[in-house]
PDB file of N, CA and C in Angstrom:
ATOM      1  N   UNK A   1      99.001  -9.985 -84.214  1.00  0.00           N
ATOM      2  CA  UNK A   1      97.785 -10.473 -84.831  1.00  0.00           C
ATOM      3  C   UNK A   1      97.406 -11.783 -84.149  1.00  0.00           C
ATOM      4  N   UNK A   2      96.065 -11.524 -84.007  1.00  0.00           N
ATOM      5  CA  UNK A   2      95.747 -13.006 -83.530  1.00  0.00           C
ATOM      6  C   UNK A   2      95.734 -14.377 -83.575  1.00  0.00           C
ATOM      7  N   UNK A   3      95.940 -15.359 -83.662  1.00  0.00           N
ATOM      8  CA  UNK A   3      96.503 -16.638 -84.283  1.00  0.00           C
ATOM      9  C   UNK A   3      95.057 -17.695 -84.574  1.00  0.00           C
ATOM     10  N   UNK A   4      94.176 -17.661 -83.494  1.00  0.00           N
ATOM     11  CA  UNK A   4      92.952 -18.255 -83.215  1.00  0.00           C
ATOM     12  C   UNK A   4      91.861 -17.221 -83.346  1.00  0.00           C
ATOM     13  N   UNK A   5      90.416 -17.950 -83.436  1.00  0.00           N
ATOM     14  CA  UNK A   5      89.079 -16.531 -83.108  1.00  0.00           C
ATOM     15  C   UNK A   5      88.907 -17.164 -81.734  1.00  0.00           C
ATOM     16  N   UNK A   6      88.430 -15.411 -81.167  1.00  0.00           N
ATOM     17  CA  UNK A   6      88.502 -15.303 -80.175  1.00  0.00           C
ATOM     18  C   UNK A   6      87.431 -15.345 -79.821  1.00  0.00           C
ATOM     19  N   UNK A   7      86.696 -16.733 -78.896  1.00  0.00           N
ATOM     20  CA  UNK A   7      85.378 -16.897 -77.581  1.00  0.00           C
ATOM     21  C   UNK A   7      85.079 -16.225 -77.195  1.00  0.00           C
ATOM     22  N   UNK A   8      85.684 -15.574 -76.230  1.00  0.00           N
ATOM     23  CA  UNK A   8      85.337 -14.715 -75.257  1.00  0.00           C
ATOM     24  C   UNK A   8      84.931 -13.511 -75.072  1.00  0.00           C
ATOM     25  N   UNK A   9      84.950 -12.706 -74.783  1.00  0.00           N
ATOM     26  CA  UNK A   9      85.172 -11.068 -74.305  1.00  0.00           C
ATOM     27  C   UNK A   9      85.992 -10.739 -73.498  1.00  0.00           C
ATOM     28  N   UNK A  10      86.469 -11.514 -72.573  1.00  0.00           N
ATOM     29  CA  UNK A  10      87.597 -11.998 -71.810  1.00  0.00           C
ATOM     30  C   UNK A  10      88.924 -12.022 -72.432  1.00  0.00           C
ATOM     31  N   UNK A  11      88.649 -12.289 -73.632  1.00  0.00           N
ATOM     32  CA  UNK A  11      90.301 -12.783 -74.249  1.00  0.00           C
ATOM     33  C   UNK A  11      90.207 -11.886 -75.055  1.00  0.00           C
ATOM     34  N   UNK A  12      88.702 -11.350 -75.482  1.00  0.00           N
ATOM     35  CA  UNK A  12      88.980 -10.283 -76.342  1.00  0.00           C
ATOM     36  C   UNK A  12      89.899  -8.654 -75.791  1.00  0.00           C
ATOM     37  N   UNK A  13      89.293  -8.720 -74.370  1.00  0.00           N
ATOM     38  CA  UNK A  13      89.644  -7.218 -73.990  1.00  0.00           C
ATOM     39  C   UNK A  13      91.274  -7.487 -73.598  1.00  0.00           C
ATOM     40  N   UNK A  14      91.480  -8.931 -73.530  1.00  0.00           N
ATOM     41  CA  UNK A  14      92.839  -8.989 -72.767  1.00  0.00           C
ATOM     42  C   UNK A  14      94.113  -8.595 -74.661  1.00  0.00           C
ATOM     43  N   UNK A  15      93.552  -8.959 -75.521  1.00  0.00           N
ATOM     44  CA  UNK A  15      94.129  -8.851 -76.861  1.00  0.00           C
ATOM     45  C   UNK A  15      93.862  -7.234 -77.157  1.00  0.00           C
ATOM     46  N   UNK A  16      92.625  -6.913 -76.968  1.00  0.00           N
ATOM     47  CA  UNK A  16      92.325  -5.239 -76.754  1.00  0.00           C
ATOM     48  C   UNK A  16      93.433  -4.417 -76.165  1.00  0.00           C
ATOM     49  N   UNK A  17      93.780  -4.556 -74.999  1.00  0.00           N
ATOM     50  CA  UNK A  17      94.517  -3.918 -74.134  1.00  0.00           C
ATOM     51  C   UNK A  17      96.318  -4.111 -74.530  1.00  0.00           C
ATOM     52  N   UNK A  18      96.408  -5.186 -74.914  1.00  0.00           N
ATOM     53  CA  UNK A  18      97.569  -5.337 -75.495  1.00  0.00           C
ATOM     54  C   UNK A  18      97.646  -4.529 -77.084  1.00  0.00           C
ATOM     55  N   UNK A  19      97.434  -4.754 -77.582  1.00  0.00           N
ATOM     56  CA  UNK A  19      97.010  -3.721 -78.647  1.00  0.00           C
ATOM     57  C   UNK A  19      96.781  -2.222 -78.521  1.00  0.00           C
ATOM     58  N   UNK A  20      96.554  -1.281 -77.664  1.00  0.00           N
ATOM     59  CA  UNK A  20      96.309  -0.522 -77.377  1.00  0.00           C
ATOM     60  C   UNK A  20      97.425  -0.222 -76.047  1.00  0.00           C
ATOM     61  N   UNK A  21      98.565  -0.460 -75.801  1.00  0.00           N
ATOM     62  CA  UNK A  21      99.648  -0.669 -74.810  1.00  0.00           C
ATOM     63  C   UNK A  21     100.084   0.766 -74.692  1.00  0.00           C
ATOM     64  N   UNK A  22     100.030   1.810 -75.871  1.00  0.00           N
ATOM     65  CA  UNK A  22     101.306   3.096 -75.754  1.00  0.00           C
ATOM     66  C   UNK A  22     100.558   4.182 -74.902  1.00  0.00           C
ATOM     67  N   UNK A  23     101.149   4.497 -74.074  1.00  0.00           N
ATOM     68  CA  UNK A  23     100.393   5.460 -73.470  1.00  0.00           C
ATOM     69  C   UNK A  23      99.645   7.149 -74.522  1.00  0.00           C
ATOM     70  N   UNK A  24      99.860   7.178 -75.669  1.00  0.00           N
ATOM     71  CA  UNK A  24      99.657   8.064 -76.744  1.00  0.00           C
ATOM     72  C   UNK A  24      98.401   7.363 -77.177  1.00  0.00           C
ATOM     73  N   UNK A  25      97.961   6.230 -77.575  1.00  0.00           N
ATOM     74  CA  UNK A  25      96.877   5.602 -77.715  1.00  0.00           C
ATOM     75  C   UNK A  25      95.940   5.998 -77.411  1.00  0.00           C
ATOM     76  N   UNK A  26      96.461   5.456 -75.952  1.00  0.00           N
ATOM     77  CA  UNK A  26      95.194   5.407 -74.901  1.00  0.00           C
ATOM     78  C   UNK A  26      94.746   6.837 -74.639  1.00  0.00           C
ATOM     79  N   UNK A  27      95.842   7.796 -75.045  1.00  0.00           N
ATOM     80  CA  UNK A  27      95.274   8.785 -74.186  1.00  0.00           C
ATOM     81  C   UNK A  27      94.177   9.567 -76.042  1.00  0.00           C
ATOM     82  N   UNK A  28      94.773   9.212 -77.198  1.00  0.00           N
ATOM     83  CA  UNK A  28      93.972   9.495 -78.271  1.00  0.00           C
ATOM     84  C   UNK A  28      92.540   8.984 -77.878  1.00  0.00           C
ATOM     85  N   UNK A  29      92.342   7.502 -77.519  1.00  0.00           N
ATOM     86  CA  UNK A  29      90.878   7.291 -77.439  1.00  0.00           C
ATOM     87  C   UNK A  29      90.172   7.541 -76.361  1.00  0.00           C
ATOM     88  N   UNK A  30      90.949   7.997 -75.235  1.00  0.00           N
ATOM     89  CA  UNK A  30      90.156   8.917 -74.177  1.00  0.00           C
ATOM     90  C   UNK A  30      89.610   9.883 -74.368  1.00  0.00           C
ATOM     91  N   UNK A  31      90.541  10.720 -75.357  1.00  0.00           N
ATOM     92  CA  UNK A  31      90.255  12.173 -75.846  1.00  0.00           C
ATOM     93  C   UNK A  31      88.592  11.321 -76.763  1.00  0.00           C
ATOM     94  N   UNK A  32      88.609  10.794 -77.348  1.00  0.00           N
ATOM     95  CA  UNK A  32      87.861  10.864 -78.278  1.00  0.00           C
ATOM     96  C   UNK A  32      86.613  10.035 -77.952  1.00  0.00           C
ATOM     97  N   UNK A  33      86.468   9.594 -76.719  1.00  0.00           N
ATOM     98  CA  UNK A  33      84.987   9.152 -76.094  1.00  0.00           C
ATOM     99  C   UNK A  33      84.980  10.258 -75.431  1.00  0.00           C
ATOM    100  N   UNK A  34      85.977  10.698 -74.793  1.00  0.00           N
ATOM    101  CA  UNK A  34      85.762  11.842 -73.850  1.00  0.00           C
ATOM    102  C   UNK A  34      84.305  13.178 -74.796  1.00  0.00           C
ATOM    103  N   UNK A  35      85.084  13.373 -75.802  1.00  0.00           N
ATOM    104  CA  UNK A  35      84.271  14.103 -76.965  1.00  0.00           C
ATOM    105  C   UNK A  35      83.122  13.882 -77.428  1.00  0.00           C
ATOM    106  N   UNK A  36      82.839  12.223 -77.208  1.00  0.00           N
ATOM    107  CA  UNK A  36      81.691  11.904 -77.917  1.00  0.00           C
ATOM    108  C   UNK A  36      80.231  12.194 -76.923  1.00  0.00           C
ATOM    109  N   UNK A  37      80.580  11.972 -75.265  1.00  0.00           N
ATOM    110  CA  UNK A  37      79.894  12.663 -74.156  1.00  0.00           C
ATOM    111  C   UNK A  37      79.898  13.940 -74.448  1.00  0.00           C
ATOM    112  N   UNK A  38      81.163  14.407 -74.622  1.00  0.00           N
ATOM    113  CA  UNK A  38      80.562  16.343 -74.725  1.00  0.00           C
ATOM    114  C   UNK A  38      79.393  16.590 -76.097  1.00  0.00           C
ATOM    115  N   UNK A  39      79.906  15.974 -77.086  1.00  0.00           N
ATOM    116  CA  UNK A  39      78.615  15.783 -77.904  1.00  0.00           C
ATOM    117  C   UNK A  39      77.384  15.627 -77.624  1.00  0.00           C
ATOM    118  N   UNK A  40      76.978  14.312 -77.028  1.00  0.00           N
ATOM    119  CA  UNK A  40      76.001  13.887 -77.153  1.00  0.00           C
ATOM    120  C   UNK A  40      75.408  14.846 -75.733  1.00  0.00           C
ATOM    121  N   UNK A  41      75.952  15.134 -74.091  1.00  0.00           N
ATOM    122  CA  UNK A  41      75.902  16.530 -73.914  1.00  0.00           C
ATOM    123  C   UNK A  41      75.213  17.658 -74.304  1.00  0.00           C
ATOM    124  N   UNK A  42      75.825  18.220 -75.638  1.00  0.00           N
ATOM    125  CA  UNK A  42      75.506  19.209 -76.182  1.00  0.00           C
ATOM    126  C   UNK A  42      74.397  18.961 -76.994  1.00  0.00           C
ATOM    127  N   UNK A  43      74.149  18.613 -77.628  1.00  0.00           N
ATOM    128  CA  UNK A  43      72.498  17.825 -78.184  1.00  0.00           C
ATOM    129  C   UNK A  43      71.488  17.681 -77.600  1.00  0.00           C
ATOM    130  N   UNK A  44      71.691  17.156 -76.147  1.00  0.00           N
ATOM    131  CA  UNK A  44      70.510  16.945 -75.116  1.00  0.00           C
ATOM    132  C   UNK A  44      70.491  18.464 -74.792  1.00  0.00           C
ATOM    133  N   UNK A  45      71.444  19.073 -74.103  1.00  0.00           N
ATOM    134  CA  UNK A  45      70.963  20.723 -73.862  1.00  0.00           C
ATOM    135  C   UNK A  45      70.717  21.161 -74.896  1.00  0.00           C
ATOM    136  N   UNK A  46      71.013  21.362 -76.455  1.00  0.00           N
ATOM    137  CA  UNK A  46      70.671  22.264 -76.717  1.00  0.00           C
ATOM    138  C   UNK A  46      69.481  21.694 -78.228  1.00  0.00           C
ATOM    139  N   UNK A  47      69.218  21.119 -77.534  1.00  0.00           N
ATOM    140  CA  UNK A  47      68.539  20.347 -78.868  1.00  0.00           C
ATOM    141  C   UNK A  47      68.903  20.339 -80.289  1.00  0.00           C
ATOM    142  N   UNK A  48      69.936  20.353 -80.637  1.00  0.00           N
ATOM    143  CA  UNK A  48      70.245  20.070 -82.033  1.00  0.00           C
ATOM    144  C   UNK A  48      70.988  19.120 -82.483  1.00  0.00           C
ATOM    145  N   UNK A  49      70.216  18.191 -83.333  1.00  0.00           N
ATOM    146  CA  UNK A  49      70.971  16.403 -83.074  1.00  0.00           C
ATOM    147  C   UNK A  49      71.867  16.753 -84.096  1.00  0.00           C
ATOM    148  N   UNK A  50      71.640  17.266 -85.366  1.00  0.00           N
ATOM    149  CA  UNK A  50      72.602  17.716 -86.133  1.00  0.00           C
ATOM    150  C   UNK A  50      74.148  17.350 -85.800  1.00  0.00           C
ATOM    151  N   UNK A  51      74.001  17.762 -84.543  1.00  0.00           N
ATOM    152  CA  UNK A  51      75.753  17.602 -84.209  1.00  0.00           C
ATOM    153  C   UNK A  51      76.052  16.024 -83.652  1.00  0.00           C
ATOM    154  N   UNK A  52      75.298  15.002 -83.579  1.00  0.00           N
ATOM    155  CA  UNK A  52      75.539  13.818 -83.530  1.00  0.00           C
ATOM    156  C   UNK A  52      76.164  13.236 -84.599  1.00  0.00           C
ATOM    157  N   UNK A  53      76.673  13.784 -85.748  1.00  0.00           N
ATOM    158  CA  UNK A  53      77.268  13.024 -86.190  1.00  0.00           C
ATOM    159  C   UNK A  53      78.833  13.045 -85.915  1.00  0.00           C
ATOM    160  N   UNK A  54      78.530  13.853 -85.370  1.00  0.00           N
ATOM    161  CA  UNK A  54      80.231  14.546 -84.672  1.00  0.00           C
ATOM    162  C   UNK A  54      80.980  13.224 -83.460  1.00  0.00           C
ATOM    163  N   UNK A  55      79.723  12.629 -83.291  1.00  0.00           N
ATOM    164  CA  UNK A  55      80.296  11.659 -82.284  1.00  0.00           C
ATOM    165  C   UNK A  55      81.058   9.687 -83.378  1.00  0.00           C
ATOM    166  N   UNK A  56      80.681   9.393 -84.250  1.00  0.00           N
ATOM    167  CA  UNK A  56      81.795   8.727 -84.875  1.00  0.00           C
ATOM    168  C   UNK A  56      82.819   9.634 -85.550  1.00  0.00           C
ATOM    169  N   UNK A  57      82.740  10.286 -85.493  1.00  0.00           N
ATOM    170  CA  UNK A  57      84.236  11.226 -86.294  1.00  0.00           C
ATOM    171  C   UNK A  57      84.956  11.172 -85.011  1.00  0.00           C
ATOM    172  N   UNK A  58      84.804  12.023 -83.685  1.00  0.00           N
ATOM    173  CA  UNK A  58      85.184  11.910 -82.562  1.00  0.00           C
ATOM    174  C   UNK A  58      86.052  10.464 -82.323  1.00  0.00           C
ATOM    175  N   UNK A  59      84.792   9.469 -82.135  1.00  0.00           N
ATOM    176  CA  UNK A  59      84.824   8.339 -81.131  1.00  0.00           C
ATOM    177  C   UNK A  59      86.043   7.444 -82.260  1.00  0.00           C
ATOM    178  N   UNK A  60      85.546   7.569 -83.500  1.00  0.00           N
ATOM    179  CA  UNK A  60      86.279   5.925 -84.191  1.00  0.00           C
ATOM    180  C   UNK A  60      87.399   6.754 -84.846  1.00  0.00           C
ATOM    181  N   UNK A  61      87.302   8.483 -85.009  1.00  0.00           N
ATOM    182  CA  UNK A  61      87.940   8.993 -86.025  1.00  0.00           C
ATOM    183  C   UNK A  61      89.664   9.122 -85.373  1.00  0.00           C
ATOM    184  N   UNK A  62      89.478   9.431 -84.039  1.00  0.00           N
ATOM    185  CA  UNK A  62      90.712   9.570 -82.924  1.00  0.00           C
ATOM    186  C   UNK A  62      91.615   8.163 -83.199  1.00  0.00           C
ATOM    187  N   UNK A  63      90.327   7.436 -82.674  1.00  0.00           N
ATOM    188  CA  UNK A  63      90.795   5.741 -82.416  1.00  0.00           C
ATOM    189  C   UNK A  63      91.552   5.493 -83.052  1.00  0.00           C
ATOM    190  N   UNK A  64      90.870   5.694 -84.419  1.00  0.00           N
ATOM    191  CA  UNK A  64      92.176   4.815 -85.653  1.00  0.00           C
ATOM    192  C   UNK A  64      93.137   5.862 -85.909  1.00  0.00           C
ATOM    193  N   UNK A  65      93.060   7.154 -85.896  1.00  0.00           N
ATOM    194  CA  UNK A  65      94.250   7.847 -86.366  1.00  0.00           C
ATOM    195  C   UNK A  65      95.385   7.112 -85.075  1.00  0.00           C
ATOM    196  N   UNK A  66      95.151   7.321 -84.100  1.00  0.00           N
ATOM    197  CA  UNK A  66      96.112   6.955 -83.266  1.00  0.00           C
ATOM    198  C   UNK A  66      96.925   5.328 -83.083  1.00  0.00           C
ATOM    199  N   UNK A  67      95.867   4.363 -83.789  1.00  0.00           N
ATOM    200  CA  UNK A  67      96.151   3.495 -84.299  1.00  0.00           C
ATOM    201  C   UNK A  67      97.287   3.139 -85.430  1.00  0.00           C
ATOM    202  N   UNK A  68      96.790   4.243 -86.451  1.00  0.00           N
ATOM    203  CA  UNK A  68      97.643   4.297 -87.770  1.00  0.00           C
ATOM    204  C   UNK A  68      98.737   4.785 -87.576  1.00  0.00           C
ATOM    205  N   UNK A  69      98.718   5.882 -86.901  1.00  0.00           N
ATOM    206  CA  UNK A  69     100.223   6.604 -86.750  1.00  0.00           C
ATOM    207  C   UNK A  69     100.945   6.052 -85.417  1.00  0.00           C
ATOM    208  N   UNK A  70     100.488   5.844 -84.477  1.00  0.00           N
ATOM    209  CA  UNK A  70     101.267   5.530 -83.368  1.00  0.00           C
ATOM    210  C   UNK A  70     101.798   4.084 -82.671  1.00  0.00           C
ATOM    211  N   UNK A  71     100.914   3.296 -83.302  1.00  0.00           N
ATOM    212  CA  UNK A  71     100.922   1.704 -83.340  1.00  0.00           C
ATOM    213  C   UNK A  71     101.256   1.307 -84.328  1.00  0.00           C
ATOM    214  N   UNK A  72     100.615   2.356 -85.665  1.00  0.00           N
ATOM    215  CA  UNK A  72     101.550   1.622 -86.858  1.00  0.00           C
ATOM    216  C   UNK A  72     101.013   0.372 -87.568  1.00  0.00           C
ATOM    217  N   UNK A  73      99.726  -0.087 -87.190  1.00  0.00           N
ATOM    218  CA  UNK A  73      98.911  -1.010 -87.347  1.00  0.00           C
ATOM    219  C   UNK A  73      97.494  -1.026 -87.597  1.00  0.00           C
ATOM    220  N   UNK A  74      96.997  -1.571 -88.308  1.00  0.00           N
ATOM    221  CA  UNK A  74      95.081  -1.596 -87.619  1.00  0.00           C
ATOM    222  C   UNK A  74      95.105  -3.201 -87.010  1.00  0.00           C
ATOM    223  N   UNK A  75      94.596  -2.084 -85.813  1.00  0.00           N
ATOM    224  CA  UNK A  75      94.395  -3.227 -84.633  1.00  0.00           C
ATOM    225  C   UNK A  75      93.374  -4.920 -85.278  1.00  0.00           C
ATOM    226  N   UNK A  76      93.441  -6.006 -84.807  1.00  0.00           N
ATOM    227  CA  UNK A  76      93.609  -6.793 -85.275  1.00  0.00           C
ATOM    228  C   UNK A  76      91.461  -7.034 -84.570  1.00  0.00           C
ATOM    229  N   UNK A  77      92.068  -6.307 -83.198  1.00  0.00           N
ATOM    230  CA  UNK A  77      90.367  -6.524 -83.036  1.00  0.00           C
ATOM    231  C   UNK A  77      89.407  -5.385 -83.287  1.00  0.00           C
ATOM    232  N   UNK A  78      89.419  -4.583 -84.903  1.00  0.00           N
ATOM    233  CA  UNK A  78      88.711  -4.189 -85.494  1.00  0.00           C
ATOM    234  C   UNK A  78      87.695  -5.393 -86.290  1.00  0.00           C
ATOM    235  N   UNK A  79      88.225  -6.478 -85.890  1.00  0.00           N
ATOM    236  CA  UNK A  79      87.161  -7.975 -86.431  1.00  0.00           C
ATOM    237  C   UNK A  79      86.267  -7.707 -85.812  1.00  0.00           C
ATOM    238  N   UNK A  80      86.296  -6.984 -84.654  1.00  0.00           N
ATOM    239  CA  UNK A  80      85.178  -7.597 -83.581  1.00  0.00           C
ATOM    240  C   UNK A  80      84.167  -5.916 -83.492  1.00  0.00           C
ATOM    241  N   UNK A  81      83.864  -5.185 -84.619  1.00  0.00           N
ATOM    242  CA  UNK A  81      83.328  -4.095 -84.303  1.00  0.00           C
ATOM    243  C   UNK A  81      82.661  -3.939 -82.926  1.00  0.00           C
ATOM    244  N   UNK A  82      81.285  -4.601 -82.370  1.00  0.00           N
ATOM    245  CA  UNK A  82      80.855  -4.852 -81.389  1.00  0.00           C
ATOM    246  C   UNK A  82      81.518  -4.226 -79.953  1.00  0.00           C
ATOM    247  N   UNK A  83      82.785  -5.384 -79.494  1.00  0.00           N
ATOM    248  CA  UNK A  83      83.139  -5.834 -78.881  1.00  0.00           C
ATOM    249  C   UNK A  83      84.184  -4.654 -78.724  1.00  0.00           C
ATOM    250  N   UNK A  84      85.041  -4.258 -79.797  1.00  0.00           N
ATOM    251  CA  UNK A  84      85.690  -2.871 -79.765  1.00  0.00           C
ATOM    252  C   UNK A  84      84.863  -1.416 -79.369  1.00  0.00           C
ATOM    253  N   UNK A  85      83.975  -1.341 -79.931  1.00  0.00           N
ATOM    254  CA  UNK A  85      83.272  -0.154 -79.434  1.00  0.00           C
ATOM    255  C   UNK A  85      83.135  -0.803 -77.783  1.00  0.00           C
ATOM    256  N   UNK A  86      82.489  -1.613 -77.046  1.00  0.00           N
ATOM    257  CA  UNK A  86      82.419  -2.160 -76.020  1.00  0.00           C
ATOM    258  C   UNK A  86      83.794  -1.394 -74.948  1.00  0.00           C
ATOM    259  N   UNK A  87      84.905  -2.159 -75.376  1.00  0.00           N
ATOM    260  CA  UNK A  87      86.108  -2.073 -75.271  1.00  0.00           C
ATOM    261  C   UNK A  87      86.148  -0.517 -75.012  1.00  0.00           C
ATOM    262  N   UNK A  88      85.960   0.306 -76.017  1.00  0.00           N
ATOM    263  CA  UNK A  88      86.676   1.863 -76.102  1.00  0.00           C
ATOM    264  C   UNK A  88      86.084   2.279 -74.800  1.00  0.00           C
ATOM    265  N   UNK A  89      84.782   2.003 -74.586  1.00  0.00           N
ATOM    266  CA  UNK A  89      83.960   2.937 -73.279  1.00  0.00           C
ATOM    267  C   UNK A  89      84.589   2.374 -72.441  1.00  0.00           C
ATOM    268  N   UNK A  90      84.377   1.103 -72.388  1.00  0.00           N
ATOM    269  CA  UNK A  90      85.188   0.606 -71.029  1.00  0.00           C
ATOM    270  C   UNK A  90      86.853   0.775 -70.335  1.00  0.00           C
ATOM    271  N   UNK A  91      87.471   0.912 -71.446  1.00  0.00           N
ATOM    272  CA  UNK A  91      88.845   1.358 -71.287  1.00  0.00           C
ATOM    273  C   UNK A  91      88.889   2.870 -70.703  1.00  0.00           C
ATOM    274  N   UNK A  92      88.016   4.159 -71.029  1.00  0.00           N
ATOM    275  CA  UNK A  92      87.698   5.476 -70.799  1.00  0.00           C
ATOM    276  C   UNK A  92      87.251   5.154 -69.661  1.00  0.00           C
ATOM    277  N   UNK A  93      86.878   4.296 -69.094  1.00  0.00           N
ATOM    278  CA  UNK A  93      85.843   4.446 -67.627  1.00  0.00           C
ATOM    279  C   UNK A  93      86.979   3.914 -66.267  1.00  0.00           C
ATOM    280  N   UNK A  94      87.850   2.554 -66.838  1.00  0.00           N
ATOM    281  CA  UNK A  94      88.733   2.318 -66.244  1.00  0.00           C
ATOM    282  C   UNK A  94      90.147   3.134 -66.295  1.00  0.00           C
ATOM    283  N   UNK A  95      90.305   4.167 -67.300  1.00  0.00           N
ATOM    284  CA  UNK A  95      90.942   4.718 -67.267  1.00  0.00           C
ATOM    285  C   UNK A  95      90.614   6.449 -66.158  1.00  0.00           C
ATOM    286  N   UNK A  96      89.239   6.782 -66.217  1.00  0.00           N
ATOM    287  CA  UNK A  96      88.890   7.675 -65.152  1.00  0.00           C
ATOM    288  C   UNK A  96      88.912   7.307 -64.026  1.00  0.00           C
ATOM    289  N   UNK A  97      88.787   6.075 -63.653  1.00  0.00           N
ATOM    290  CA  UNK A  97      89.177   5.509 -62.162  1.00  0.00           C
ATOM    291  C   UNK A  97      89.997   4.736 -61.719  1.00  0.00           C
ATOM    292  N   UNK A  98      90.775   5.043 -62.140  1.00  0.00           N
ATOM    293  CA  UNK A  98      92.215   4.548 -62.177  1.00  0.00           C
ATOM    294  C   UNK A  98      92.815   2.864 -62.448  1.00  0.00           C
ATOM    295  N   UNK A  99      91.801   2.279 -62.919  1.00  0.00           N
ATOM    296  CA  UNK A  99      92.023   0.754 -63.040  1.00  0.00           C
ATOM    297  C   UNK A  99      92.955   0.222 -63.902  1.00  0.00           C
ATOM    298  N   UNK A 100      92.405   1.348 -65.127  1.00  0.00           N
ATOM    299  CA  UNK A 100      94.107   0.691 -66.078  1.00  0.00           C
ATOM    300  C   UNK A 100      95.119   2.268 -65.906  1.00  0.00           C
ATOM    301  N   UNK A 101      96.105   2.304 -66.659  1.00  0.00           N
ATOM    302  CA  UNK A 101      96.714   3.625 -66.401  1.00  0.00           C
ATOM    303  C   UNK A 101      96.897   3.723 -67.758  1.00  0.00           C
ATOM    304  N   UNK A 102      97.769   5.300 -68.402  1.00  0.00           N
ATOM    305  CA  UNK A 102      97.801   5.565 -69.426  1.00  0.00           C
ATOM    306  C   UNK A 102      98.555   4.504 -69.844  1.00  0.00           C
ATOM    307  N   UNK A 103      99.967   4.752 -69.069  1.00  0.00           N
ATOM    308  CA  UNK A 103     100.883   3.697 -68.998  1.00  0.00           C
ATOM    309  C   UNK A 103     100.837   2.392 -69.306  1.00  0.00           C
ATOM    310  N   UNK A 104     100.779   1.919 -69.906  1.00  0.00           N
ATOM    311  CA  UNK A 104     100.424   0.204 -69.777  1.00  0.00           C
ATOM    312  C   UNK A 104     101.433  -0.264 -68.870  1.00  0.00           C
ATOM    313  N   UNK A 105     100.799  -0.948 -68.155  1.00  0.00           N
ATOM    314  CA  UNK A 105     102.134  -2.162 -66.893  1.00  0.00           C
ATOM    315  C   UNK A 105     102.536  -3.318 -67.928  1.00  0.00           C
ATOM    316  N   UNK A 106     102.311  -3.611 -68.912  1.00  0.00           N
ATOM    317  CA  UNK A 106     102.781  -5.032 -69.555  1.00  0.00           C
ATOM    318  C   UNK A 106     104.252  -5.118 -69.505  1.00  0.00           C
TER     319      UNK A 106
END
């Protein structure tokens, strides 16, 4: 848990990433942006928004289960709604190009 509030976005993603360390995590909230594109996807082809709501069940519903059961915690930067959603895409994008790994290096 965090000790100070956090300035940045900088310090946020660096507390993000630590928080999100198990490779089971990461790979839950991949799965679950991954899903929220096939959603939103499937809506644009086939015109039925109906199924947009499928994308927070997907996107936040993965997140925290994998949170609850596998970390054992709610992450501390659920303070920062914003900045976490921010976080999830960006972690999925660096995780498709290899920048972070499932693995955490910490």
């Amino acid at each position: 848990m965090e000790t100070q509030k956090i300035k940045t976005y900088k310090e946020f993603y660096q507390l993000y990433l630590k928080e999100h360390s198990q490779a089971i995590t990461r790979i839950f909230h991949f799965v679950g942006i991954f899903l929220v594109f096939v959603v939103i996807f499937y809506v644009i082809y086939s015109g039925k928004e109906r199924f947009l709501w499928y994308c927070p069940i997907f996107g936040l519903g993965l997140a925290w289960l994998s949170d609850a059961i596998f970390e054992k915690k709610w992450p501390s930067t659920s303070r920062y709604p914003l900045w976490s959603l921010i976080s999830d895409f960006r972690l999925f994008f660096e995780l498709l190009i290899g920048k972070q790994h499932f693995q955490s290096k910490n």
